[in-house]
PDB file of N, CA and C in Angstrom:
ATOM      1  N   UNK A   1     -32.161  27.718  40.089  1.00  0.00           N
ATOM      2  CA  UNK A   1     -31.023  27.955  39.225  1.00  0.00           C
ATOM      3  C   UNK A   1     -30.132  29.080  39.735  1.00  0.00           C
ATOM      4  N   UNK A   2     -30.756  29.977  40.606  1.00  0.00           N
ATOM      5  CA  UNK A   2     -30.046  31.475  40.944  1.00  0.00           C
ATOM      6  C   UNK A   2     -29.088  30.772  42.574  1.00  0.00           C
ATOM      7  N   UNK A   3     -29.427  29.544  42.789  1.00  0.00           N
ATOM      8  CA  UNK A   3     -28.225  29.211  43.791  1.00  0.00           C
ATOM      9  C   UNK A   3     -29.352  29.946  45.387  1.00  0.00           C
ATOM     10  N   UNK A   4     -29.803  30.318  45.334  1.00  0.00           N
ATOM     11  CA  UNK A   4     -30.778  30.740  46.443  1.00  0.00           C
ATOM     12  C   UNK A   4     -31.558  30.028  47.468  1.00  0.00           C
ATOM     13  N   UNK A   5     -31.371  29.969  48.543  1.00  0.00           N
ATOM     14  CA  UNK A   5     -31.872  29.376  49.758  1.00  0.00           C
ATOM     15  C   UNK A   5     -32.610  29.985  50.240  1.00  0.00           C
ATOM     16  N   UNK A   6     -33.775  29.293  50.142  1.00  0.00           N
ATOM     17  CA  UNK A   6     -35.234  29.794  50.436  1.00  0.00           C
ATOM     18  C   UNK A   6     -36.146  29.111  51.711  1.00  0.00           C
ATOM     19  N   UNK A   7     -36.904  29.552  52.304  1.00  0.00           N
ATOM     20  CA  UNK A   7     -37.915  28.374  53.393  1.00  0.00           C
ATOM     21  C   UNK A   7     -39.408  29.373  53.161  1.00  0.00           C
ATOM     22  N   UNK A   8     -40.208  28.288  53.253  1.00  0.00           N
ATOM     23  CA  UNK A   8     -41.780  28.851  53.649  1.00  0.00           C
ATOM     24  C   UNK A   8     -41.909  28.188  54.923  1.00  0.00           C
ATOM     25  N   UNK A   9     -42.163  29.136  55.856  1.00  0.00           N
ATOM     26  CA  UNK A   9     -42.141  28.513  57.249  1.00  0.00           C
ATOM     27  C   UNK A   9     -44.089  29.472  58.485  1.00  0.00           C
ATOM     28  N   UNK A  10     -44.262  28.328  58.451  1.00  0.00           N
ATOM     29  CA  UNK A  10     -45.450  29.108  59.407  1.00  0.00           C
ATOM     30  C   UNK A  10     -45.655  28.312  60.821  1.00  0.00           C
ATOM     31  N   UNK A  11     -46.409  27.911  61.882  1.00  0.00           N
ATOM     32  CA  UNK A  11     -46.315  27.754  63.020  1.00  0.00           C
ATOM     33  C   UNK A  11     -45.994  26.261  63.172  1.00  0.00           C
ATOM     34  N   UNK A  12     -46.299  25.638  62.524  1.00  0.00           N
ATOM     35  CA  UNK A  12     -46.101  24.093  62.344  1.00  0.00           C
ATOM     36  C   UNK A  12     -45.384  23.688  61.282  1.00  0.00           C
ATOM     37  N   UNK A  13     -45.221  24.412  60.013  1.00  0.00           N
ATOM     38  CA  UNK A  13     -44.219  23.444  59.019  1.00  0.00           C
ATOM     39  C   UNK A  13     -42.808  24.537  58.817  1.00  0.00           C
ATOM     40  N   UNK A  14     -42.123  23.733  57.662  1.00  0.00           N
ATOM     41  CA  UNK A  14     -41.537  24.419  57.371  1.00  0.00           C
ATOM     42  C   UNK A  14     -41.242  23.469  55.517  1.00  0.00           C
ATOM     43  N   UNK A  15     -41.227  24.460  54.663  1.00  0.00           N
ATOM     44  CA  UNK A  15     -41.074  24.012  53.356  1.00  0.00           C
ATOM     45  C   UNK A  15     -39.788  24.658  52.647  1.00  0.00           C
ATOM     46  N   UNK A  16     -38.996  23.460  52.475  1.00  0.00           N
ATOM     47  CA  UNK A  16     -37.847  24.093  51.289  1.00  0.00           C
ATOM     48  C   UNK A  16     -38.055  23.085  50.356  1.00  0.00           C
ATOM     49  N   UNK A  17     -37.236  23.855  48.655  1.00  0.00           N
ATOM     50  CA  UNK A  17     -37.135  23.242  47.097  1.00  0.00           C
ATOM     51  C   UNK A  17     -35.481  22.979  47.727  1.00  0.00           C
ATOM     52  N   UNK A  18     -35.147  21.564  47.118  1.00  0.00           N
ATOM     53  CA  UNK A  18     -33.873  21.507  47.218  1.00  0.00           C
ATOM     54  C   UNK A  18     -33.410  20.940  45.672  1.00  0.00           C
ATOM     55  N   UNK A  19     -32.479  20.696  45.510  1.00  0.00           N
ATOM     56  CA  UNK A  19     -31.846  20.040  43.837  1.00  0.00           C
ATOM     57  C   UNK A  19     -30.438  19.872  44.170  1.00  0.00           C
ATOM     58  N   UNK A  20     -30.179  19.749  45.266  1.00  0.00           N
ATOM     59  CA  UNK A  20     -28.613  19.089  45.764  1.00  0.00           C
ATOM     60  C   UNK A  20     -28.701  18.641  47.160  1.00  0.00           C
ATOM     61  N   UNK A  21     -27.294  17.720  47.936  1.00  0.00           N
ATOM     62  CA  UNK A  21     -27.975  17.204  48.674  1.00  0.00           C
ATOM     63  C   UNK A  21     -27.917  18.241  50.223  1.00  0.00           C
ATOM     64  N   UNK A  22     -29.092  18.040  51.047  1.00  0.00           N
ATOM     65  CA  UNK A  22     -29.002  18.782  51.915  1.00  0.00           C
ATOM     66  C   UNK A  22     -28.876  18.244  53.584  1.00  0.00           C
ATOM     67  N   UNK A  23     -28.714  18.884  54.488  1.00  0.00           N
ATOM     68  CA  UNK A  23     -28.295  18.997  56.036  1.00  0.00           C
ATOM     69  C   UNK A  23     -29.577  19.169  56.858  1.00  0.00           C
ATOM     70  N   UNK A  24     -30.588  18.517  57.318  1.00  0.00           N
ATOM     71  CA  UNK A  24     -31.662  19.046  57.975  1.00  0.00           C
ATOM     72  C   UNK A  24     -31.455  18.795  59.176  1.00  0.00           C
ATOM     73  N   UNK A  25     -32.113  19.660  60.425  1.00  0.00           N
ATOM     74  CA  UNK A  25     -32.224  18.938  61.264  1.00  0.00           C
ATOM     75  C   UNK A  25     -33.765  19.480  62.161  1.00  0.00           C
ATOM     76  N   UNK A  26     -33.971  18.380  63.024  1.00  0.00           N
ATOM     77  CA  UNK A  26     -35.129  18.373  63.694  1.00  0.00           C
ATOM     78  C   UNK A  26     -35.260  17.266  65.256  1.00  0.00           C
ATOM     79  N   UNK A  27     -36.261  17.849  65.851  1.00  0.00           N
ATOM     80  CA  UNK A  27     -36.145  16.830  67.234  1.00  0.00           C
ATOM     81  C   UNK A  27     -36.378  15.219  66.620  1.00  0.00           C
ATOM     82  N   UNK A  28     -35.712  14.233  67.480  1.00  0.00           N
ATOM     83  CA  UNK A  28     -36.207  13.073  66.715  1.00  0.00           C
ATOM     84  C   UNK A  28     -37.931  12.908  67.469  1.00  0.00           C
ATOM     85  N   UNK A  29     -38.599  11.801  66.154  1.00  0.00           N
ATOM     86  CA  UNK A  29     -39.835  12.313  66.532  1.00  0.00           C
ATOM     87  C   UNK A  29     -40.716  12.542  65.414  1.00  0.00           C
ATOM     88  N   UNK A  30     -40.296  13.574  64.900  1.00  0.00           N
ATOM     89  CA  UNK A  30     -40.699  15.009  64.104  1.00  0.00           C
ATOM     90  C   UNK A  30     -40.859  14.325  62.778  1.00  0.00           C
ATOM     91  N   UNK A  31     -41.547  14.513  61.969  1.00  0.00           N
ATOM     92  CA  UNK A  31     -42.199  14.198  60.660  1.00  0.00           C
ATOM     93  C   UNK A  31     -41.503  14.620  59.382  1.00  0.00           C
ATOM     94  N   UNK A  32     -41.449  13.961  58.401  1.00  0.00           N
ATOM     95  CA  UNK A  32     -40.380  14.723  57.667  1.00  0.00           C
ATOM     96  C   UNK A  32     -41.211  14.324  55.850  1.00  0.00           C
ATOM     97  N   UNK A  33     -41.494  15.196  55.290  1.00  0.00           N
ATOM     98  CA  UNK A  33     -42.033  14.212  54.121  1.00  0.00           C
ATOM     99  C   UNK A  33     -41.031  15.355  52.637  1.00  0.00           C
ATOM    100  N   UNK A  34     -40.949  14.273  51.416  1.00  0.00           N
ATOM    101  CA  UNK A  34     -40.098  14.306  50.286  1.00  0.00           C
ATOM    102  C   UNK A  34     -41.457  14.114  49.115  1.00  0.00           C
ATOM    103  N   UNK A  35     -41.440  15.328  48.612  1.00  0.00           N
ATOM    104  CA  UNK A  35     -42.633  15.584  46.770  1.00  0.00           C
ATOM    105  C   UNK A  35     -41.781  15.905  46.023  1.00  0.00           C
ATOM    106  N   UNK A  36     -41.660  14.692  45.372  1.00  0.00           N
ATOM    107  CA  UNK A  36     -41.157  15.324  43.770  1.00  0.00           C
ATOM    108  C   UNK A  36     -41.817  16.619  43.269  1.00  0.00           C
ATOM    109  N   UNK A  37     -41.077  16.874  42.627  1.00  0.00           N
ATOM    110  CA  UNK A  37     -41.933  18.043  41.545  1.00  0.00           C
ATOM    111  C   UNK A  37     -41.257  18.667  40.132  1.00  0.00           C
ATOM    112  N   UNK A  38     -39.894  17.496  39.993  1.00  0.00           N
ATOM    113  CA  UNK A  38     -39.696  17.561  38.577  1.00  0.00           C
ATOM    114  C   UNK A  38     -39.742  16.104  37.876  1.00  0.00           C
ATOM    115  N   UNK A  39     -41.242  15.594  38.105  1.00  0.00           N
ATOM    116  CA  UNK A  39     -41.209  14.089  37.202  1.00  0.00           C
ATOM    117  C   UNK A  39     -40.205  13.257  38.278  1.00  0.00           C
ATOM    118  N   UNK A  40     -39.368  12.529  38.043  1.00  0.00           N
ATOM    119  CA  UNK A  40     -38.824  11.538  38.817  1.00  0.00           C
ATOM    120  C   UNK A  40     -37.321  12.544  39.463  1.00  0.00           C
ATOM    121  N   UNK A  41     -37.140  12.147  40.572  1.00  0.00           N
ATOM    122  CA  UNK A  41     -35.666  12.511  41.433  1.00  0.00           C
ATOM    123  C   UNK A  41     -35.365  11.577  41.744  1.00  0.00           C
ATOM    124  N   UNK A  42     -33.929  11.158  41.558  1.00  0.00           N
ATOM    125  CA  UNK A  42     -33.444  10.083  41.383  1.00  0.00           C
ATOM    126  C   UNK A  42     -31.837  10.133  42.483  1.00  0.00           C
ATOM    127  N   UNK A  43     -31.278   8.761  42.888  1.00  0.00           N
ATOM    128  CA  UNK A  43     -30.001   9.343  43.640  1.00  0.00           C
ATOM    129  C   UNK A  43     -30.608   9.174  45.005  1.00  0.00           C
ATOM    130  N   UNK A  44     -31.752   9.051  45.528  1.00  0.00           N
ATOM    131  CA  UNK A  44     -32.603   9.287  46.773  1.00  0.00           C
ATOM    132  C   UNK A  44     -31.762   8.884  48.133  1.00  0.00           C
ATOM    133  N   UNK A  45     -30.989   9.402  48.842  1.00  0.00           N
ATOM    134  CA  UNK A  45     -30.447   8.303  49.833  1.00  0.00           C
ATOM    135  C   UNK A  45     -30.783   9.268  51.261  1.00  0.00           C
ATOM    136  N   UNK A  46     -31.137   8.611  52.221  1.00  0.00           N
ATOM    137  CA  UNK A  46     -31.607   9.131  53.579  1.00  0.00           C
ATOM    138  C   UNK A  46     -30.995   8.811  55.231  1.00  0.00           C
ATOM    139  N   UNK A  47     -30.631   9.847  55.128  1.00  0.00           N
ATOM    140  CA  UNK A  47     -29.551   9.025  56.236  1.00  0.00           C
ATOM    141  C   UNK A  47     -30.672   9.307  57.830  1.00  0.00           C
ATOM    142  N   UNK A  48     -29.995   9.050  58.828  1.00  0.00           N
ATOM    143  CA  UNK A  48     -30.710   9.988  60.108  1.00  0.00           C
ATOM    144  C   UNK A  48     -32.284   9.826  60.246  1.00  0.00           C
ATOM    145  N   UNK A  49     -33.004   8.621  59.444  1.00  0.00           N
ATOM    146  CA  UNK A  49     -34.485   8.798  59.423  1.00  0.00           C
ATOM    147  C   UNK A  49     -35.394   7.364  59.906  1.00  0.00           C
ATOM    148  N   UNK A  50     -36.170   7.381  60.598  1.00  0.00           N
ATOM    149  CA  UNK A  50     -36.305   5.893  60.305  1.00  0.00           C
ATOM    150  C   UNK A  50     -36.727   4.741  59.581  1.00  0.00           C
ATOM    151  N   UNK A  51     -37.208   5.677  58.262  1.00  0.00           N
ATOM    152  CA  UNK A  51     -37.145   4.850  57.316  1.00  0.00           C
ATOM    153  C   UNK A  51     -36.384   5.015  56.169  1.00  0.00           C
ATOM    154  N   UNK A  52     -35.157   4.709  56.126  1.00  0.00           N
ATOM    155  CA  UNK A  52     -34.030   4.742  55.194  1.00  0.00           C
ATOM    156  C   UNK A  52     -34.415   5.155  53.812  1.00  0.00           C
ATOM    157  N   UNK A  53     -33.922   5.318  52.748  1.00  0.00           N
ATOM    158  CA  UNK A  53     -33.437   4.878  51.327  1.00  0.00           C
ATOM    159  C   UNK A  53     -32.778   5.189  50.919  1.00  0.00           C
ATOM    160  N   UNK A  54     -32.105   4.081  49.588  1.00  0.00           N
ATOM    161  CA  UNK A  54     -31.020   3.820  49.173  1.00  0.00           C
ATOM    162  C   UNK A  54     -30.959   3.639  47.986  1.00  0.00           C
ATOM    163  N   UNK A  55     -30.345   4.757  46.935  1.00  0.00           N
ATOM    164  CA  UNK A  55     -30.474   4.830  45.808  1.00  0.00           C
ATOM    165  C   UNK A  55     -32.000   4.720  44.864  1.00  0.00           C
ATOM    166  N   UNK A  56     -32.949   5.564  45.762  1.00  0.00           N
ATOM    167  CA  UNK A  56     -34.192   5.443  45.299  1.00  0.00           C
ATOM    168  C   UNK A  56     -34.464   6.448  44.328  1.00  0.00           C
ATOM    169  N   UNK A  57     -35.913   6.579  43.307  1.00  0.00           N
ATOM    170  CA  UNK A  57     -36.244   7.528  42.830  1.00  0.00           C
ATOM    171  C   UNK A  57     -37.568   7.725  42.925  1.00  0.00           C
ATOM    172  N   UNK A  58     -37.995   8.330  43.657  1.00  0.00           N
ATOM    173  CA  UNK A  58     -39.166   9.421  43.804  1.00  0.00           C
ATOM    174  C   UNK A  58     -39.860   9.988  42.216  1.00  0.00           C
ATOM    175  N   UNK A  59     -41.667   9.338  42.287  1.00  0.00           N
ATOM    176  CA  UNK A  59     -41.711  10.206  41.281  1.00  0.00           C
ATOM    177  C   UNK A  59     -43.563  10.795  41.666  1.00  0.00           C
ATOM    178  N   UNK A  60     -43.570  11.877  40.575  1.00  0.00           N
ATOM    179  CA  UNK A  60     -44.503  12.839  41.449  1.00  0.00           C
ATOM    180  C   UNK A  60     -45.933  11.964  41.579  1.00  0.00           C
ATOM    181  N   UNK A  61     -46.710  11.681  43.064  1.00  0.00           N
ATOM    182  CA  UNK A  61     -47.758  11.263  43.158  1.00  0.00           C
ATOM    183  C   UNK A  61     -47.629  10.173  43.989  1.00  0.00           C
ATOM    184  N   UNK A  62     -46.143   9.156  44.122  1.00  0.00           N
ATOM    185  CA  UNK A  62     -45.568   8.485  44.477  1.00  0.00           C
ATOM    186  C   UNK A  62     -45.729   8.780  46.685  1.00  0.00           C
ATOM    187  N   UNK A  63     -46.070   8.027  47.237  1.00  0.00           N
ATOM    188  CA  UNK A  63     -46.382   8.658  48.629  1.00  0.00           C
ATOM    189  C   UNK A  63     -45.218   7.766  49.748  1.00  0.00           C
ATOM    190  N   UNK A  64     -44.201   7.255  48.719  1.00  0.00           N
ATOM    191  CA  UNK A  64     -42.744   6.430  49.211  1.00  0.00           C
ATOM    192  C   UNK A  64     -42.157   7.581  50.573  1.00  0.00           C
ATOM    193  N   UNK A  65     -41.799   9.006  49.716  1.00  0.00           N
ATOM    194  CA  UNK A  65     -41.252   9.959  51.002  1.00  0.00           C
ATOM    195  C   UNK A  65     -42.398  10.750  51.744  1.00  0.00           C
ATOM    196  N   UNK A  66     -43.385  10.244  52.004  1.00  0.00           N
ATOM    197  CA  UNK A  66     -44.506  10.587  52.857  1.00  0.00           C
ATOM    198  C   UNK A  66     -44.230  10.422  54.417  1.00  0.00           C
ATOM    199  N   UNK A  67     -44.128  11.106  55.319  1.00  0.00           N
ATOM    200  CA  UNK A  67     -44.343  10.937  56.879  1.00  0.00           C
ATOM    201  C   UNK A  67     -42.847  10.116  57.397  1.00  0.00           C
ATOM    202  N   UNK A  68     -42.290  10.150  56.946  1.00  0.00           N
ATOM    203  CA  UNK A  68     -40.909  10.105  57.633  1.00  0.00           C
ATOM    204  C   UNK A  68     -40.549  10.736  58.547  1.00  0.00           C
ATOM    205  N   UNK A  69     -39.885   9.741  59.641  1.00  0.00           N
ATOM    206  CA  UNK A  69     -39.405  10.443  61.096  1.00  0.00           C
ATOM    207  C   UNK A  69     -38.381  10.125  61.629  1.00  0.00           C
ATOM    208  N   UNK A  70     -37.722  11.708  62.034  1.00  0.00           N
ATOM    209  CA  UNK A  70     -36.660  11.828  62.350  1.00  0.00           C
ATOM    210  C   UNK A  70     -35.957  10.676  63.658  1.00  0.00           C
ATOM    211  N   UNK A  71     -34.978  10.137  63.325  1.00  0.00           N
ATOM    212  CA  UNK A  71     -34.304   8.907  64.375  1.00  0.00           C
ATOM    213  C   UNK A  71     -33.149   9.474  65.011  1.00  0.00           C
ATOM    214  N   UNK A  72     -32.750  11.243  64.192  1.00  0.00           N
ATOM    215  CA  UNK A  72     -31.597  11.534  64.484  1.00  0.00           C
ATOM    216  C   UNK A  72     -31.719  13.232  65.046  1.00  0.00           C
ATOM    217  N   UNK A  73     -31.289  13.928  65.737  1.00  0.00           N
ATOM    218  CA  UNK A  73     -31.054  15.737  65.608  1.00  0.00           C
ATOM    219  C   UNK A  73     -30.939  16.123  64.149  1.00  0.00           C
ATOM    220  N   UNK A  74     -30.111  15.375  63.831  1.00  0.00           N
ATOM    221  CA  UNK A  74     -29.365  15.601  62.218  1.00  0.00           C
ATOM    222  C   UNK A  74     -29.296  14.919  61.463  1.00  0.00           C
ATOM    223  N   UNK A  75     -29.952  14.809  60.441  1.00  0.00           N
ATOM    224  CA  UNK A  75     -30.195  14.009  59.029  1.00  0.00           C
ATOM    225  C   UNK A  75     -29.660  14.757  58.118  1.00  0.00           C
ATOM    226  N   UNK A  76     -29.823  13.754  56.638  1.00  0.00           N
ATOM    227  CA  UNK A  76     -28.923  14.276  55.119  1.00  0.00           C
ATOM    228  C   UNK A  76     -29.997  14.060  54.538  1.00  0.00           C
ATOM    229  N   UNK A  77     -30.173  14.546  53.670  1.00  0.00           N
ATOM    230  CA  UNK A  77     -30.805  13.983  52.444  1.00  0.00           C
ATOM    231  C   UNK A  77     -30.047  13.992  50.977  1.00  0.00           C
ATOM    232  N   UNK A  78     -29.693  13.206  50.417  1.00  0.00           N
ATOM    233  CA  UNK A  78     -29.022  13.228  49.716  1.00  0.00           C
ATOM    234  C   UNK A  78     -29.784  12.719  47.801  1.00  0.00           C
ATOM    235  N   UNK A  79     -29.490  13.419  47.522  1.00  0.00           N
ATOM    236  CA  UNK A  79     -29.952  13.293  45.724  1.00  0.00           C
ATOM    237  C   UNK A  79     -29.484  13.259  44.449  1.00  0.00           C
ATOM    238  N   UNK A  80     -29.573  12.405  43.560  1.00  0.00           N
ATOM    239  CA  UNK A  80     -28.181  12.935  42.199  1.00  0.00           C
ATOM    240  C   UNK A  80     -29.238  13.943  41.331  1.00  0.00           C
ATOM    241  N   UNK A  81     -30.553  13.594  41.343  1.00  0.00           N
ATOM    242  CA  UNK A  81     -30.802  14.710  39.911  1.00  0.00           C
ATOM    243  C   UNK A  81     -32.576  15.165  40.869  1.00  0.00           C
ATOM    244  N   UNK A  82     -32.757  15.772  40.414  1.00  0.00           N
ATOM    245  CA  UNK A  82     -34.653  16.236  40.547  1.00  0.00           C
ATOM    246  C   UNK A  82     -34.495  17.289  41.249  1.00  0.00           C
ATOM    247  N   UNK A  83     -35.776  17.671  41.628  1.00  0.00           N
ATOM    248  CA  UNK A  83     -35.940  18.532  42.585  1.00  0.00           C
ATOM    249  C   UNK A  83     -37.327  18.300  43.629  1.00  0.00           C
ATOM    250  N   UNK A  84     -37.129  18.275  44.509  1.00  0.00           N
ATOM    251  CA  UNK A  84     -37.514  17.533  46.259  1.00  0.00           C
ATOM    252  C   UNK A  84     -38.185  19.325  46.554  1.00  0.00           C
ATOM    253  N   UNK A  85     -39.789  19.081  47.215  1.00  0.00           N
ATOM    254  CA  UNK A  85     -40.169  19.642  48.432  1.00  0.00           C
ATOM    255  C   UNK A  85     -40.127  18.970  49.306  1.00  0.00           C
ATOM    256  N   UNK A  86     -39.065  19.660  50.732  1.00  0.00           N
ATOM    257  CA  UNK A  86     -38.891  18.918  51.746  1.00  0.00           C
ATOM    258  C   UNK A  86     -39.949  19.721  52.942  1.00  0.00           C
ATOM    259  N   UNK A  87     -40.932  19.178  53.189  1.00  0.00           N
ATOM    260  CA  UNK A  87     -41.684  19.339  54.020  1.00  0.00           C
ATOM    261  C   UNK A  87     -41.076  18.880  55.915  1.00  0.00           C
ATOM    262  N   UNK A  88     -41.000  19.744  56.327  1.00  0.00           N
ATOM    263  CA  UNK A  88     -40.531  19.434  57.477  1.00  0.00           C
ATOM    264  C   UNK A  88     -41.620  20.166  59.046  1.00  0.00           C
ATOM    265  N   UNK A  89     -42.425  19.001  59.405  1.00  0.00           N
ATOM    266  CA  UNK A  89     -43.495  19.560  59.959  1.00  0.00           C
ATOM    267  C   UNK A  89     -42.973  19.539  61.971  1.00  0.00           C
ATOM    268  N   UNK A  90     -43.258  20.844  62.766  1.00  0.00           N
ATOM    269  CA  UNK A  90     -42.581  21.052  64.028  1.00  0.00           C
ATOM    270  C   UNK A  90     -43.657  20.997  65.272  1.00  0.00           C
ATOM    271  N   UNK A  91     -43.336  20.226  66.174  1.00  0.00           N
ATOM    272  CA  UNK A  91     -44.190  20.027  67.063  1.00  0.00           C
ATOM    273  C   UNK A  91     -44.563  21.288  67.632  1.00  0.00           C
TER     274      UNK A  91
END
């Protein structure tokens, strides 16, 4: 709510909370996984990945944004409502 951009980052991952849509990027390759964690996030659209989605909703327990990999340098992730841990794991 305070508008704050945050990461938990250690030798292999890296973890951000997002609730709007965001800019990632990573080598293609690279692993990318999406946890709900407010009940359903909805709006789901994935650009840059190789396994797409399109107007999806994610809900918690759900293993749909599990292990996704990067097809691009630069991906979106894009969302209308929830809030997403974007797990982003680095070779």
């Amino acid at each position: 709510d305070a508008g704050i951009d945050a990461c938990m980052l250690n030798e292999r991952n890296e973890i951000r909370l997002i609730d709007a849509d965001y800019q990632i990027e990573g080598r293609v390759g690279e692993l990318m996984s999406l946890v709900p964690i407010s009940g359903a996030v909805t709006g789901i659209y994935l650009h840059g990945f190789e396994y797409p989605l399109v107007d999806a909703t994610l809900t918690l327990g759900s293993s749909t944004g599990i292990s996704n990999v990067f097809a691009s340098e630069k991906a979106k992730i894009e969302l209308r409502e929830g809030l997403l841990l974007v797990f982003k794991s680095r070779d």
